[in-house]
PDB file of N, CA and C in Angstrom:
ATOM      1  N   UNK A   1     101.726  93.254 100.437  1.00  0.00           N
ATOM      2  CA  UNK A   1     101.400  91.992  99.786  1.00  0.00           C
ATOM      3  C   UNK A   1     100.822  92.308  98.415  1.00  0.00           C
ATOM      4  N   UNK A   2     101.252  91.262  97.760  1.00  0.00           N
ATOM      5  CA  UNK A   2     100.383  91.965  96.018  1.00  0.00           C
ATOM      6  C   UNK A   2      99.980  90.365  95.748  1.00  0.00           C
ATOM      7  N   UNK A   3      98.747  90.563  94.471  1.00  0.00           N
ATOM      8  CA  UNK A   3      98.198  89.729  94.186  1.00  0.00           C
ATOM      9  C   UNK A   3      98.482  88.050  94.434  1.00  0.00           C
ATOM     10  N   UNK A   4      99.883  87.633  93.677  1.00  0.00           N
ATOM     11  CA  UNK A   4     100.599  86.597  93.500  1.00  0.00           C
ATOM     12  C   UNK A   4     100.514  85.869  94.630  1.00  0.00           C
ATOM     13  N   UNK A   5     101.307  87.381  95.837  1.00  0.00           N
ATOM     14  CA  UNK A   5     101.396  86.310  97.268  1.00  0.00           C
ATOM     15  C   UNK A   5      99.932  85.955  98.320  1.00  0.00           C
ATOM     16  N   UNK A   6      99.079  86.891  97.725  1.00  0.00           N
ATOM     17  CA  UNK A   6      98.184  86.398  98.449  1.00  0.00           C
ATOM     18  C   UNK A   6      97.569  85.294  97.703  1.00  0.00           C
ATOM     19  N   UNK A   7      97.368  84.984  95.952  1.00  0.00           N
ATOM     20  CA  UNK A   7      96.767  83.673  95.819  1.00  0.00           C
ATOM     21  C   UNK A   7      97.965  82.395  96.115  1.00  0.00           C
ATOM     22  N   UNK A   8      99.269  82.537  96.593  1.00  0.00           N
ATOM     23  CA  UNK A   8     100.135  82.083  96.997  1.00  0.00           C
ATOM     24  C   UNK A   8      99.581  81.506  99.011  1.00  0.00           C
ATOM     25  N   UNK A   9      99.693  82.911  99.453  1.00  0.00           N
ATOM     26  CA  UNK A   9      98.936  82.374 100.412  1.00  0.00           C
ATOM     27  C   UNK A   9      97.806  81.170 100.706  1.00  0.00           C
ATOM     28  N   UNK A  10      97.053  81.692 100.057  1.00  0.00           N
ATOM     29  CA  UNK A  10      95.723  81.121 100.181  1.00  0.00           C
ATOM     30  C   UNK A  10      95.787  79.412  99.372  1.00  0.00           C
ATOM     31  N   UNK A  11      95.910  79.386  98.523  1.00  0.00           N
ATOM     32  CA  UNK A  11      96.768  78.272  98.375  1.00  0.00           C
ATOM     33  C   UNK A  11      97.977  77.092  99.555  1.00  0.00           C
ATOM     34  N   UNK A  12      98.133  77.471  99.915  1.00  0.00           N
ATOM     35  CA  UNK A  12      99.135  77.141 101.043  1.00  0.00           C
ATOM     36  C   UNK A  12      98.277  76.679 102.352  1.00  0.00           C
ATOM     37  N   UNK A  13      97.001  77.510 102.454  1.00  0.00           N
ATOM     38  CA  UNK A  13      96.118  77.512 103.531  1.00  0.00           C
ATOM     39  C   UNK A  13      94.728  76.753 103.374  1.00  0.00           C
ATOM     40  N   UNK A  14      95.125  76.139 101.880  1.00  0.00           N
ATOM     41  CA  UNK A  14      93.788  75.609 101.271  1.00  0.00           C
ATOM     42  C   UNK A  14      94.240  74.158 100.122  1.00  0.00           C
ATOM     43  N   UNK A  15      94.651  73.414 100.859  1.00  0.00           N
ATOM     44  CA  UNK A  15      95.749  72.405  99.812  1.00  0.00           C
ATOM     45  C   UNK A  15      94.571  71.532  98.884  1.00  0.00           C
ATOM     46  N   UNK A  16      93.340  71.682  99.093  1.00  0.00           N
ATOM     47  CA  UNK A  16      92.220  70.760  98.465  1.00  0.00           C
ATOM     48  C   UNK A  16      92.016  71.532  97.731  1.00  0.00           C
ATOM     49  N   UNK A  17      92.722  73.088  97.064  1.00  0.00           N
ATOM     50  CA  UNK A  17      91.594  73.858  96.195  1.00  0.00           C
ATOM     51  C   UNK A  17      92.651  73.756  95.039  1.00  0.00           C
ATOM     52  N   UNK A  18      92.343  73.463  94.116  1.00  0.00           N
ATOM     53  CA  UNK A  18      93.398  73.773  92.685  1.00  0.00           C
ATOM     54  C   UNK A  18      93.347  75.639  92.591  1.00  0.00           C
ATOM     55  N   UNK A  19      94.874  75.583  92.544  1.00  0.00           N
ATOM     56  CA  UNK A  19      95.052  77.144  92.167  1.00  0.00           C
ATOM     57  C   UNK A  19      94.016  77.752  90.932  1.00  0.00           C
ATOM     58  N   UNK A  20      93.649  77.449  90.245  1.00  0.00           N
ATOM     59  CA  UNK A  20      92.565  77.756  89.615  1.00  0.00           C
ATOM     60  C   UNK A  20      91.357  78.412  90.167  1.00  0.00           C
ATOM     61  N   UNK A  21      90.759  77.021  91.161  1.00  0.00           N
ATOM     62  CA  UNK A  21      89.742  77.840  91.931  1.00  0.00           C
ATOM     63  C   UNK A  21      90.175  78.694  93.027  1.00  0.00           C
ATOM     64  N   UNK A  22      91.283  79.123  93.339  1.00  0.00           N
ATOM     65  CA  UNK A  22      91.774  79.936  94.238  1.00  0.00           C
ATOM     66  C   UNK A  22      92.018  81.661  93.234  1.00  0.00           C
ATOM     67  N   UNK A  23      92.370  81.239  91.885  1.00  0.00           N
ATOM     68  CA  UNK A  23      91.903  82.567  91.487  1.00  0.00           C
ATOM     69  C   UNK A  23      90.702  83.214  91.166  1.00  0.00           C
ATOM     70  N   UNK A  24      90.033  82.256  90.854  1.00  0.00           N
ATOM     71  CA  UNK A  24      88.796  82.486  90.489  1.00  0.00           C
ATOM     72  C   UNK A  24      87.965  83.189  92.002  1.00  0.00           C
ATOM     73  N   UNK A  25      87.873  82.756  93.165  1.00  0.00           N
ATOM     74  CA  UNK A  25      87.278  82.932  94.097  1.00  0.00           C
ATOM     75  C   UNK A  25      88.211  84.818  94.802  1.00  0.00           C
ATOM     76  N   UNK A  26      89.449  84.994  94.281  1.00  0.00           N
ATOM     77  CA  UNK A  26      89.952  85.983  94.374  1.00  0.00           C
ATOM     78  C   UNK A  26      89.640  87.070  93.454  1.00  0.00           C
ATOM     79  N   UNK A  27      89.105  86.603  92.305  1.00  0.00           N
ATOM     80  CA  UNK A  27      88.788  87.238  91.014  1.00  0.00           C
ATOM     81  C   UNK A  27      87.670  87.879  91.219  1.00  0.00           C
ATOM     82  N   UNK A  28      86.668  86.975  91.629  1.00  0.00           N
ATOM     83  CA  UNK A  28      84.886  87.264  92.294  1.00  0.00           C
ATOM     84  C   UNK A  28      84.992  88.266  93.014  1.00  0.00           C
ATOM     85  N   UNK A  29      85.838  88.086  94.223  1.00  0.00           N
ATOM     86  CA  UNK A  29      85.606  88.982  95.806  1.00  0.00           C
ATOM     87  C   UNK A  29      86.161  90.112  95.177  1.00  0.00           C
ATOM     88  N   UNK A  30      87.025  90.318  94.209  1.00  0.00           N
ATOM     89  CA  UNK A  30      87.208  91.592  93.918  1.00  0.00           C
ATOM     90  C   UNK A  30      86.947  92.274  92.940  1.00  0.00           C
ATOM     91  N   UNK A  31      86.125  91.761  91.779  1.00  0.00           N
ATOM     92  CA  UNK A  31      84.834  92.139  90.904  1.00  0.00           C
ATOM     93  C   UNK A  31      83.653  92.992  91.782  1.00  0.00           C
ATOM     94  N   UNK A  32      83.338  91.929  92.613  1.00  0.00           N
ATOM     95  CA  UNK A  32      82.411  92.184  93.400  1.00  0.00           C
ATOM     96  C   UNK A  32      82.388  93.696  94.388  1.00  0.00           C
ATOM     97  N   UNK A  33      83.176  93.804  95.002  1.00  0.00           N
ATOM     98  CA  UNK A  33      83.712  94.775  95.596  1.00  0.00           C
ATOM     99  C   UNK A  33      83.751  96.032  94.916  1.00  0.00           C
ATOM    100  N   UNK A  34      84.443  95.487  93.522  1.00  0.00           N
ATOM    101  CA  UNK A  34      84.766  97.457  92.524  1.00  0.00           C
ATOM    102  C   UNK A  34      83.280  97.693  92.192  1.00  0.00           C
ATOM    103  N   UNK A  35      82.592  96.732  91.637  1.00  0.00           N
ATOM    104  CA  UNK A  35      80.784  96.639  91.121  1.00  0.00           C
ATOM    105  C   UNK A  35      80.460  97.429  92.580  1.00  0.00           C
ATOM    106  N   UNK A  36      80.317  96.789  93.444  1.00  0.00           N
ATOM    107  CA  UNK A  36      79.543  97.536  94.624  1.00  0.00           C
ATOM    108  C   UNK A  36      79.849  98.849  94.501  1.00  0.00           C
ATOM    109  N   UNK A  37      81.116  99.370  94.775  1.00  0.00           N
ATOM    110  CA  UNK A  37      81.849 100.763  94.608  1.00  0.00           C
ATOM    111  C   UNK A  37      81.075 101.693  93.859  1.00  0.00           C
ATOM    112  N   UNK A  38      81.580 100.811  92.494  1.00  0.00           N
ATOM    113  CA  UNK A  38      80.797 101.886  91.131  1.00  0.00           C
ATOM    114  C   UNK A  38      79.370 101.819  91.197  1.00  0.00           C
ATOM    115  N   UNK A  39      78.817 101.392  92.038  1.00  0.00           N
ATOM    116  CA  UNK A  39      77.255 101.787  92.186  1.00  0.00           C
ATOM    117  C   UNK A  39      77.404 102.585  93.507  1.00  0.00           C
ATOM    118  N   UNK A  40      77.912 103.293  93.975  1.00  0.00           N
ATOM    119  CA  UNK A  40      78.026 103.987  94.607  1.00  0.00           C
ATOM    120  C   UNK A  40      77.650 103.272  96.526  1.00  0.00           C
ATOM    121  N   UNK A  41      77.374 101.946  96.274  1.00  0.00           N
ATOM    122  CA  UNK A  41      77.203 101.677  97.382  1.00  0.00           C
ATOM    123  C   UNK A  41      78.848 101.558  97.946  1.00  0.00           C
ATOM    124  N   UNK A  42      78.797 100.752  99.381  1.00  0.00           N
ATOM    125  CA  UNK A  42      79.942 100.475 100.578  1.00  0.00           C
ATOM    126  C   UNK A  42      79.677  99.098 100.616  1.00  0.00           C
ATOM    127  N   UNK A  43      80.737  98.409 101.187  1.00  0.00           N
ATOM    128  CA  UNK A  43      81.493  97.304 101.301  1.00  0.00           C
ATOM    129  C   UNK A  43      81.848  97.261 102.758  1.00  0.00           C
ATOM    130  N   UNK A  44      81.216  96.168 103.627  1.00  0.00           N
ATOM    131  CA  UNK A  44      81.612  96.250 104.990  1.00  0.00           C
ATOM    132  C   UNK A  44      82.381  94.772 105.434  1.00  0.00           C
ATOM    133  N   UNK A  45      83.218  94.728 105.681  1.00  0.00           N
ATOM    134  CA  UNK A  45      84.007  93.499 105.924  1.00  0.00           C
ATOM    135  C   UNK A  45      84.213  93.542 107.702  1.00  0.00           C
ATOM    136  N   UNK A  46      83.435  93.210 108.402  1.00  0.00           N
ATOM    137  CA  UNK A  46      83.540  93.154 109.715  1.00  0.00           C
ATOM    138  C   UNK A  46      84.737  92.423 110.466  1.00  0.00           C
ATOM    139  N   UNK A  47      85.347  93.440 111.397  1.00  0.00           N
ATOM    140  CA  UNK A  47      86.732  93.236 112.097  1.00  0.00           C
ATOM    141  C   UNK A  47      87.909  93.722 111.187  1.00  0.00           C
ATOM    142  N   UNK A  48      87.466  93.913 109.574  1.00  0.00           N
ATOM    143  CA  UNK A  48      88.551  94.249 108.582  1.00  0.00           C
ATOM    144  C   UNK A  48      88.688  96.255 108.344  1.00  0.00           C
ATOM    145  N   UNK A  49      87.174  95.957 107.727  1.00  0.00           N
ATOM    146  CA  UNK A  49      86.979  97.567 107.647  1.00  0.00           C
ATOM    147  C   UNK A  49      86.059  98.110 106.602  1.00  0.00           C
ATOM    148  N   UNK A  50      85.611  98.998 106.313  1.00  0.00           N
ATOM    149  CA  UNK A  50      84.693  99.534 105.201  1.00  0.00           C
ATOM    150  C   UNK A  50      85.171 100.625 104.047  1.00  0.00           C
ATOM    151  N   UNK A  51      85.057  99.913 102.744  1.00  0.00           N
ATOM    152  CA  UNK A  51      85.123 100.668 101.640  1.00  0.00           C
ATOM    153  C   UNK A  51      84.066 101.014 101.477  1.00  0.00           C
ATOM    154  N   UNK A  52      84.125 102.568 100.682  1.00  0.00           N
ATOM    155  CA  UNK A  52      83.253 103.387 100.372  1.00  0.00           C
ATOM    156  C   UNK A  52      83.707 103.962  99.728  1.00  0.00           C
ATOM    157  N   UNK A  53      83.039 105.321  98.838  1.00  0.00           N
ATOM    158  CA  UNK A  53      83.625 106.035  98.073  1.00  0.00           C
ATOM    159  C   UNK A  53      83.085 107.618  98.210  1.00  0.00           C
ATOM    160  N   UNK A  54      83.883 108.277  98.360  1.00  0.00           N
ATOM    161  CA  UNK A  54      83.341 109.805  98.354  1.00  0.00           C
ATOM    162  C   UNK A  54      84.075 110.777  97.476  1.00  0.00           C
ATOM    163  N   UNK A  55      82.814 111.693  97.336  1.00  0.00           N
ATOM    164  CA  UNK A  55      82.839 112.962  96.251  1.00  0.00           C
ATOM    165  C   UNK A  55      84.055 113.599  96.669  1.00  0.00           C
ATOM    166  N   UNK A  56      84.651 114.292  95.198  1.00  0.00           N
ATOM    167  CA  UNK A  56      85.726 115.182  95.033  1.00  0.00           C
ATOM    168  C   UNK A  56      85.174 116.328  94.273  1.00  0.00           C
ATOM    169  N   UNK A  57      85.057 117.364  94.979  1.00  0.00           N
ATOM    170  CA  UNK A  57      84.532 118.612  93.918  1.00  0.00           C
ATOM    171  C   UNK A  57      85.495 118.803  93.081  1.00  0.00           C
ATOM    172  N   UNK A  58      85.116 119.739  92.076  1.00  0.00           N
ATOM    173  CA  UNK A  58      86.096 119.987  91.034  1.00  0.00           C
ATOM    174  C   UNK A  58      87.401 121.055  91.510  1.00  0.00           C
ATOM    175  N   UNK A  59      88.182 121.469  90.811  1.00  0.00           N
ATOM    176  CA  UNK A  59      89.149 122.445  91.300  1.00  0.00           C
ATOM    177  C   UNK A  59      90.184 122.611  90.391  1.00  0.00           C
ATOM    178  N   UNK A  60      90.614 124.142  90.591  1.00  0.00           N
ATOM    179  CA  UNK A  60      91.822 124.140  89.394  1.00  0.00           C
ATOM    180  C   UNK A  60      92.958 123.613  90.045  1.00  0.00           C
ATOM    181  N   UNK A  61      93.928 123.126  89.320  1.00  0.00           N
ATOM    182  CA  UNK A  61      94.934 122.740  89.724  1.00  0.00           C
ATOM    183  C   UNK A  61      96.163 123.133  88.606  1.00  0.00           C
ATOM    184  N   UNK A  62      97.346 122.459  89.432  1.00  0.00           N
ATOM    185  CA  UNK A  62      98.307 123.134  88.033  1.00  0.00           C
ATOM    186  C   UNK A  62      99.278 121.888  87.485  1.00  0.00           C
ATOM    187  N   UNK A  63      99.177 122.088  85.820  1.00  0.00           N
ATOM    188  CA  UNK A  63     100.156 121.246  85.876  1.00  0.00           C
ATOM    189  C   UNK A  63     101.630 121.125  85.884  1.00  0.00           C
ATOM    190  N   UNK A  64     102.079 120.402  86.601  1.00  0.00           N
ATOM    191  CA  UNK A  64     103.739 120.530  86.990  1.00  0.00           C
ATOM    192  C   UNK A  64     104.607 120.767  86.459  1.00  0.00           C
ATOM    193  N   UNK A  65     104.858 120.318  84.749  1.00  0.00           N
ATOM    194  CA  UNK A  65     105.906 120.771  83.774  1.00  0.00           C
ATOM    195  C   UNK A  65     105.610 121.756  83.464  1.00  0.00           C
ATOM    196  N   UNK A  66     104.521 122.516  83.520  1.00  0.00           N
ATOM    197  CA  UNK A  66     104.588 123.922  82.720  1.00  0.00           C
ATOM    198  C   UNK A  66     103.938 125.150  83.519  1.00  0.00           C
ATOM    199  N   UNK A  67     103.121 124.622  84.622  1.00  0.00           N
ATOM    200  CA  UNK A  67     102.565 125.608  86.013  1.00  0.00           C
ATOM    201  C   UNK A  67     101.307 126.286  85.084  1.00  0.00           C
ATOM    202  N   UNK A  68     100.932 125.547  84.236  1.00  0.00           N
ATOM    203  CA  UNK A  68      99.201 126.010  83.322  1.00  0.00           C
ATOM    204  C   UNK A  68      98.639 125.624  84.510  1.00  0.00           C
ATOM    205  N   UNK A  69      97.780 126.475  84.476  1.00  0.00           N
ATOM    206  CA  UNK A  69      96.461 126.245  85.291  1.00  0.00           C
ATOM    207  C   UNK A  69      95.834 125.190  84.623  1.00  0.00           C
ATOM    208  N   UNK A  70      94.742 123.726  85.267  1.00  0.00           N
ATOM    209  CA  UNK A  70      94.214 122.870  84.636  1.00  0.00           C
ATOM    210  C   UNK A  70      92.926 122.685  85.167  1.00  0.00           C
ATOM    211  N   UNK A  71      91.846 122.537  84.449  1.00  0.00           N
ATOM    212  CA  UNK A  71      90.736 122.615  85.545  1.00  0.00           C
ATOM    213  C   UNK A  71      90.168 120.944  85.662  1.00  0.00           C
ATOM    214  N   UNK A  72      90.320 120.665  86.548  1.00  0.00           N
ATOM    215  CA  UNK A  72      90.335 119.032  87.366  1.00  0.00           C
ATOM    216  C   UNK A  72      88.671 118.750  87.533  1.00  0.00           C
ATOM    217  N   UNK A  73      88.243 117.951  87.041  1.00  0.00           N
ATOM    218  CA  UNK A  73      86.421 118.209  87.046  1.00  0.00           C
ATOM    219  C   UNK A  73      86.584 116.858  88.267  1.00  0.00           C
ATOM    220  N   UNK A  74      85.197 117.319  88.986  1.00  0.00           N
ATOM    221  CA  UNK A  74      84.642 116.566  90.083  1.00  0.00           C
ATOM    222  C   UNK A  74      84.937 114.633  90.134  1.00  0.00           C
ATOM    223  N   UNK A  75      84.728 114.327  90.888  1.00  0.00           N
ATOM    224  CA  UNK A  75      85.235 112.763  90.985  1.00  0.00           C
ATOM    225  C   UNK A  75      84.850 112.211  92.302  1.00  0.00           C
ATOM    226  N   UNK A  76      84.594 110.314  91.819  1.00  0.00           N
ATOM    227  CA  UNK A  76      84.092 109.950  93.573  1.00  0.00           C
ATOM    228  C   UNK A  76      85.663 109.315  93.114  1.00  0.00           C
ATOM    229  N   UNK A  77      86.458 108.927  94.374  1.00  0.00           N
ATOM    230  CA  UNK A  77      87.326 108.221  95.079  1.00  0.00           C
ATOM    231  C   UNK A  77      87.090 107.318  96.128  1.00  0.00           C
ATOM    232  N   UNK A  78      87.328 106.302  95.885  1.00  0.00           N
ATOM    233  CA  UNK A  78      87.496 104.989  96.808  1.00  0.00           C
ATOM    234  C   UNK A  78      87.965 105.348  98.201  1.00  0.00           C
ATOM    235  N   UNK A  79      87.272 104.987  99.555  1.00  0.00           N
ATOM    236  CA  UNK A  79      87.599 105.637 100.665  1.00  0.00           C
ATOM    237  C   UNK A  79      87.629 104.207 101.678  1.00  0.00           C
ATOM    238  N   UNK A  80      88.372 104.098 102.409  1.00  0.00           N
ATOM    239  CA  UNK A  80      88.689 102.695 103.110  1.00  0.00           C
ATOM    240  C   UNK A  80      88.656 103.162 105.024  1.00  0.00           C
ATOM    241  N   UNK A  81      87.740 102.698 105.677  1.00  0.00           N
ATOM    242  CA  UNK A  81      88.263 103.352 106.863  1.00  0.00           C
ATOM    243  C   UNK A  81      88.244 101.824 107.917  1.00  0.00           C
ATOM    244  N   UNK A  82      89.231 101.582 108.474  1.00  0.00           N
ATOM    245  CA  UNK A  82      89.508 100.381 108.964  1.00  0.00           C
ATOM    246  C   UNK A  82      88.487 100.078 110.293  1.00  0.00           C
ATOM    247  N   UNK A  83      88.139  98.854 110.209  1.00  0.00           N
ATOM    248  CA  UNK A  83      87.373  98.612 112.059  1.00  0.00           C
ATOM    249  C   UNK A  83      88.268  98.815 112.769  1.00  0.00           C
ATOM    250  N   UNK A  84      87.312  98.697 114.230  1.00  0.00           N
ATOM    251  CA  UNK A  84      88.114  98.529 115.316  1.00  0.00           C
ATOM    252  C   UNK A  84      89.282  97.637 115.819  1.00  0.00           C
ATOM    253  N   UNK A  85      88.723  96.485 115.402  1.00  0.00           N
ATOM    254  CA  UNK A  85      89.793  94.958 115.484  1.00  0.00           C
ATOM    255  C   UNK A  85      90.936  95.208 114.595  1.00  0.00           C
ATOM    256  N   UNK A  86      91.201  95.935 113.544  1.00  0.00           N
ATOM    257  CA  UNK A  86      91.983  96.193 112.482  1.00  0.00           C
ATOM    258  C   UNK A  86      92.631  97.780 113.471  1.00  0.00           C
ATOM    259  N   UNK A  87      92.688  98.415 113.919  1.00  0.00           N
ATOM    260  CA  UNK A  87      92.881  99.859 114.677  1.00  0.00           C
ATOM    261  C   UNK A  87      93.672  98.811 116.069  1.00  0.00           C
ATOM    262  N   UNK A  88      93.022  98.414 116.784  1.00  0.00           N
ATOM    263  CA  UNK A  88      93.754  97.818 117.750  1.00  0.00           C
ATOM    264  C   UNK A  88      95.065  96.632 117.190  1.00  0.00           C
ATOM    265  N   UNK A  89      94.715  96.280 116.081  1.00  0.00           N
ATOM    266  CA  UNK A  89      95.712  95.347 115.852  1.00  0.00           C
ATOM    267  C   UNK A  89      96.706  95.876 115.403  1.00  0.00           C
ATOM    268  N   UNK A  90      96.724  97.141 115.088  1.00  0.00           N
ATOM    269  CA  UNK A  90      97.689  97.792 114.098  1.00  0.00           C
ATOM    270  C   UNK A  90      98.598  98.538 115.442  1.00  0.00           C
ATOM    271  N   UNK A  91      97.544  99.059 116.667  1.00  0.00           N
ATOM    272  CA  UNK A  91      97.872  99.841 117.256  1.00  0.00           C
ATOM    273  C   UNK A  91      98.441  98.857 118.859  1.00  0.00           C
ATOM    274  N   UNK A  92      98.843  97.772 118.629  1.00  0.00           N
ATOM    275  CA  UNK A  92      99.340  96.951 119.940  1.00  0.00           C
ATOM    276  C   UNK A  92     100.519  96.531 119.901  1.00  0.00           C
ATOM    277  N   UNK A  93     100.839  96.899 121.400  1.00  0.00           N
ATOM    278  CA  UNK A  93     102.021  97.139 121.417  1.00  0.00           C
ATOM    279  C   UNK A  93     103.079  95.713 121.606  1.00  0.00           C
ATOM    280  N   UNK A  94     103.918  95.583 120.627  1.00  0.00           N
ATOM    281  CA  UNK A  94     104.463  93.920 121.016  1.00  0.00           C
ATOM    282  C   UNK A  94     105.694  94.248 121.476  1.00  0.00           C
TER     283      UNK A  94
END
Protein backbone atom coordinates (compact mmCIF):
# COMPACT_ATOMS: atom_id res chain seq x y z
CA UNK A 1 0.00 0.00 0.00
CA UNK A 2 1.57 3.53 -0.56
CA UNK A 3 0.52 6.79 0.65
CA UNK A 4 -2.39 7.74 -1.93
CA UNK A 5 -4.21 4.41 -1.18
CA UNK A 6 -4.16 4.59 2.24
CA UNK A 7 -5.44 8.42 2.41
CA UNK A 8 -7.80 6.83 -0.27
CA UNK A 9 -8.69 4.32 2.19
CA UNK A 10 -9.32 6.22 5.01
CA UNK A 11 -11.36 8.49 3.24
CA UNK A 12 -13.74 5.85 2.08
CA UNK A 13 -13.96 4.75 5.85
CA UNK A 14 -14.51 8.28 7.03
CA UNK A 15 -17.14 10.06 4.55
CA UNK A 16 -17.65 13.18 7.20
CA UNK A 17 -13.86 14.04 6.98
CA UNK A 18 -12.82 16.33 3.93
CA UNK A 19 -9.76 14.77 2.32
CA UNK A 20 -7.89 17.57 3.62
CA UNK A 21 -8.33 16.66 7.13
CA UNK A 22 -7.58 13.13 6.24
CA UNK A 23 -4.13 14.30 5.13
CA UNK A 24 -3.41 16.33 7.58
CA UNK A 25 -4.19 13.71 10.42
CA UNK A 26 -1.87 11.23 8.17
CA UNK A 27 0.73 13.96 7.95
CA UNK A 28 0.78 14.34 12.04
CA UNK A 29 0.89 10.44 12.83
CA UNK A 30 3.79 10.35 10.70
CA UNK A 31 5.77 13.53 11.70
CA UNK A 32 5.17 12.34 14.91
CA UNK A 33 6.52 8.97 14.67
CA UNK A 34 10.01 10.04 12.58
CA UNK A 35 10.33 13.03 15.65
CA UNK A 36 9.97 10.21 18.21
CA UNK A 37 12.61 8.05 16.19
CA UNK A 38 15.12 10.88 15.82
CA UNK A 39 15.09 11.37 19.49
CA UNK A 40 16.06 8.16 19.81
CA UNK A 41 12.99 7.10 21.58
CA UNK A 42 10.30 3.90 20.29
CA UNK A 43 6.92 4.01 19.05
CA UNK A 44 4.51 1.32 20.36
CA UNK A 45 1.32 0.77 18.44
CA UNK A 46 -0.39 -2.08 20.36
CA UNK A 47 -1.66 -5.29 18.37
CA UNK A 48 0.37 -3.45 15.35
CA UNK A 49 3.97 -3.43 16.53
CA UNK A 50 7.02 -1.34 17.73
CA UNK A 51 9.37 1.00 15.96
CA UNK A 52 12.59 1.65 17.27
CA UNK A 53 15.85 2.35 16.11
CA UNK A 54 19.22 0.69 16.60
CA UNK A 55 22.98 1.34 16.34
CA UNK A 56 25.09 0.37 13.28
CA UNK A 57 28.81 0.35 14.05
CA UNK A 58 30.97 1.61 11.52
CA UNK A 59 32.71 -0.75 8.90
CA UNK A 60 34.63 -0.85 5.75
CA UNK A 61 32.81 -1.72 2.98
CA UNK A 62 33.38 -1.73 -0.77
CA UNK A 63 32.24 0.15 -3.38
CA UNK A 64 30.68 -1.83 -6.26
CA UNK A 65 31.85 -0.06 -9.51
CA UNK A 66 35.31 0.03 -8.61
CA UNK A 67 35.85 -2.64 -5.40
CA UNK A 68 37.70 0.69 -3.36
CA UNK A 69 37.52 -0.02 -0.06
CA UNK A 70 34.99 2.74 1.63
CA UNK A 71 34.87 3.38 5.18
CA UNK A 72 30.95 3.47 6.15
CA UNK A 73 30.85 5.54 9.59
CA UNK A 74 28.41 4.34 12.36
CA UNK A 75 24.51 4.92 12.05
CA UNK A 76 21.10 4.33 14.03
CA UNK A 77 18.51 2.57 11.60
CA UNK A 78 14.87 2.38 12.02
CA UNK A 79 13.95 -1.13 13.47
CA UNK A 80 10.18 -2.38 13.34
CA UNK A 81 9.39 -5.62 15.23
CA UNK A 82 5.70 -6.62 14.82
CA UNK A 83 3.17 -7.68 17.95
CA UNK A 84 1.74 -10.64 18.55
CA UNK A 85 -1.81 -9.96 16.96
CA UNK A 86 0.19 -8.77 13.80
CA UNK A 87 2.56 -12.43 13.97
CA UNK A 88 -0.60 -14.49 14.31
CA UNK A 89 -2.38 -12.63 11.68
CA UNK A 90 0.26 -12.90 9.26
CA UNK A 91 0.89 -16.44 10.40
CA UNK A 92 -2.98 -18.05 10.02
CA UNK A 93 -3.74 -20.36 8.15
CA UNK A 94 -6.85 -19.62 5.64
Amino acid sequence: MIRSELLQSLAADNPELRPEEIEQVVDVFFEELAARLAEGGRVELRGFGTFSTRQREGRIGRNPRTGDAVDVPPKRVPYFKPGKEMRERLNRDN
